[in-house]
C-alpha atoms as a PDB file:
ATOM      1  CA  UNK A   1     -40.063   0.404 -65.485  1.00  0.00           C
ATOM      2  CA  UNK A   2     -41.174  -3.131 -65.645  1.00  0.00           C
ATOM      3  CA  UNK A   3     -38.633  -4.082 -68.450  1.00  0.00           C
ATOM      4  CA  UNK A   4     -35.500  -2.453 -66.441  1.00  0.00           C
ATOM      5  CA  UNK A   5     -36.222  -4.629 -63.380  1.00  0.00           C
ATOM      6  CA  UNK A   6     -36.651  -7.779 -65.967  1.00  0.00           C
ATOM      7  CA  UNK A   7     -33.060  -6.797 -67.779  1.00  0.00           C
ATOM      8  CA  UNK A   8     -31.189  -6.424 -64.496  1.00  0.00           C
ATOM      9  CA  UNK A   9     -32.619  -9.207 -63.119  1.00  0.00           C
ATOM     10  CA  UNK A  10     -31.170 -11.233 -66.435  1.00  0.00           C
ATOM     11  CA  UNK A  11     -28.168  -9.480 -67.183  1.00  0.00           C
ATOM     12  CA  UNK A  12     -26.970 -10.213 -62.606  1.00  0.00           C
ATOM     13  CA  UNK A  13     -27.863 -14.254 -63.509  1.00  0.00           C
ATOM     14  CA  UNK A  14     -25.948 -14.512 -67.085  1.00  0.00           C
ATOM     15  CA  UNK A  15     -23.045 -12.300 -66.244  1.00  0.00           C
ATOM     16  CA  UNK A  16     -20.927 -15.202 -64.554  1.00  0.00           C
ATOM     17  CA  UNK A  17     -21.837 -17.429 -67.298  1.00  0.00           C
ATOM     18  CA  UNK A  18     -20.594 -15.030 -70.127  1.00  0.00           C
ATOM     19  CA  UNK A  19     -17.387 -14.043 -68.452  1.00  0.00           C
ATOM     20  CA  UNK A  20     -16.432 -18.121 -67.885  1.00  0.00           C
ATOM     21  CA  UNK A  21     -16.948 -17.944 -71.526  1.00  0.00           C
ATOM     22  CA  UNK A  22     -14.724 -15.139 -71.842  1.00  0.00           C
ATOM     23  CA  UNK A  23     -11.773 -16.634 -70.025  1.00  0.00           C
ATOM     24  CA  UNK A  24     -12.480 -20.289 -72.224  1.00  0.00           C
ATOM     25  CA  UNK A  25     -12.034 -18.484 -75.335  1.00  0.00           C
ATOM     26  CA  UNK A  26      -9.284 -16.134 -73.873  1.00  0.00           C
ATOM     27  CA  UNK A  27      -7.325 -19.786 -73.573  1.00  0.00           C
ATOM     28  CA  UNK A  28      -8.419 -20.845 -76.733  1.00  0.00           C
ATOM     29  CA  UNK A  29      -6.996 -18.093 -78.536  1.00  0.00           C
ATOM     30  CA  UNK A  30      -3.757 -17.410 -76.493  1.00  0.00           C
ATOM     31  CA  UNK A  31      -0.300 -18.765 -77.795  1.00  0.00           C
ATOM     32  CA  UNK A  32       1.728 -21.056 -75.741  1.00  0.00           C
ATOM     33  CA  UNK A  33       5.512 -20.343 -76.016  1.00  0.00           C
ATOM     34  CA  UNK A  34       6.322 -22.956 -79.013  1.00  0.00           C
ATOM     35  CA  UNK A  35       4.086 -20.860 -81.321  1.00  0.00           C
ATOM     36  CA  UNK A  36       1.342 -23.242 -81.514  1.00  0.00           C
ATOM     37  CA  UNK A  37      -2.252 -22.536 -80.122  1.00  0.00           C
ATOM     38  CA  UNK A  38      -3.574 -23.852 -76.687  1.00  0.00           C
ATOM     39  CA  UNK A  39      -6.487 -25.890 -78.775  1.00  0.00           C
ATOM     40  CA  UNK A  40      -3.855 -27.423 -80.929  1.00  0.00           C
ATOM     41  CA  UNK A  41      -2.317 -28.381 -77.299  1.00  0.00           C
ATOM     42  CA  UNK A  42      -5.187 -29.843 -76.162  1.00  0.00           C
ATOM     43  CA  UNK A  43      -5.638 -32.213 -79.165  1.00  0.00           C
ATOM     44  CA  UNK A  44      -2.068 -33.313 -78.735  1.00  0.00           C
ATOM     45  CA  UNK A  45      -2.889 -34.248 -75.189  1.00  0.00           C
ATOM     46  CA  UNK A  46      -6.170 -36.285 -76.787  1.00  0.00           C
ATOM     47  CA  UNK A  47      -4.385 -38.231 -79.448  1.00  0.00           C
ATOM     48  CA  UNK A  48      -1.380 -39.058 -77.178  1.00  0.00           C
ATOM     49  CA  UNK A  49      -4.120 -39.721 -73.888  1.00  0.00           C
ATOM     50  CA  UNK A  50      -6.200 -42.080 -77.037  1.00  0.00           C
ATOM     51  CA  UNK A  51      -2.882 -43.944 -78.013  1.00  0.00           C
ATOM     52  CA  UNK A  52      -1.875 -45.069 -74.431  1.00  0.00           C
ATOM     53  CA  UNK A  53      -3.312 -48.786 -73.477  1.00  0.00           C
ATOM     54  CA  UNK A  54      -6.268 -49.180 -71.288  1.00  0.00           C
ATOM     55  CA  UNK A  55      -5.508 -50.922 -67.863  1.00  0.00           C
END
Protein backbone atom coordinates (compact mmCIF):
# COMPACT_ATOMS: atom_id res chain seq x y z
CA UNK A 1 0.00 0.00 0.00
CA UNK A 2 3.01 1.97 0.89
CA UNK A 3 4.33 2.12 -2.78
CA UNK A 4 0.75 3.39 -4.22
CA UNK A 5 0.75 6.37 -1.83
CA UNK A 6 4.66 6.98 -2.90
CA UNK A 7 3.61 6.75 -6.90
CA UNK A 8 0.66 9.11 -6.55
CA UNK A 9 2.36 11.28 -4.53
CA UNK A 10 5.17 11.46 -7.58
CA UNK A 11 3.19 11.02 -10.50
CA UNK A 12 0.51 14.63 -8.84
CA UNK A 13 4.23 16.63 -8.54
CA UNK A 14 5.77 15.59 -12.16
CA UNK A 15 2.57 15.69 -14.10
CA UNK A 16 2.76 19.59 -14.80
CA UNK A 17 6.30 19.26 -15.59
CA UNK A 18 5.81 16.46 -18.28
CA UNK A 19 2.85 18.03 -19.96
CA UNK A 20 4.99 21.66 -20.33
CA UNK A 21 7.23 19.26 -22.00
CA UNK A 22 4.57 18.00 -24.06
CA UNK A 23 3.36 21.32 -25.41
CA UNK A 24 7.50 22.39 -26.01
CA UNK A 25 7.91 19.53 -28.20
CA UNK A 26 4.30 19.82 -29.66
CA UNK A 27 5.90 23.41 -31.02
CA UNK A 28 8.95 21.93 -31.91
CA UNK A 29 7.53 19.53 -34.17
CA UNK A 30 4.55 21.54 -35.66
CA UNK A 31 4.90 23.20 -39.21
CA UNK A 32 4.47 26.84 -39.65
CA UNK A 33 2.63 27.74 -42.92
CA UNK A 34 5.92 28.25 -45.24
CA UNK A 35 6.71 24.53 -44.78
CA UNK A 36 9.58 24.98 -42.60
CA UNK A 37 9.69 23.77 -38.87
CA UNK A 38 9.10 26.11 -35.79
CA UNK A 39 12.93 25.18 -34.56
CA UNK A 40 14.23 26.14 -37.92
CA UNK A 41 12.13 29.51 -37.08
CA UNK A 42 13.62 30.01 -34.04
CA UNK A 43 17.24 29.82 -35.35
CA UNK A 44 16.34 32.33 -38.00
CA UNK A 45 15.22 34.66 -35.27
CA UNK A 46 18.90 33.85 -33.46
CA UNK A 47 21.13 34.48 -36.41
CA UNK A 48 19.16 37.59 -37.55
CA UNK A 49 18.76 38.79 -33.40
CA UNK A 50 23.11 37.83 -33.46
CA UNK A 51 23.67 39.99 -36.69
CA UNK A 52 21.94 43.23 -35.44
CA UNK A 53 24.54 45.83 -33.64
CA UNK A 54 24.70 46.12 -29.95
CA UNK A 55 23.58 49.61 -28.57
Amino acid sequence: MLSIGAITIITTFLSPYVIMLGWKASNMLSHDREGKSAADTMREEEVEEADRPEK
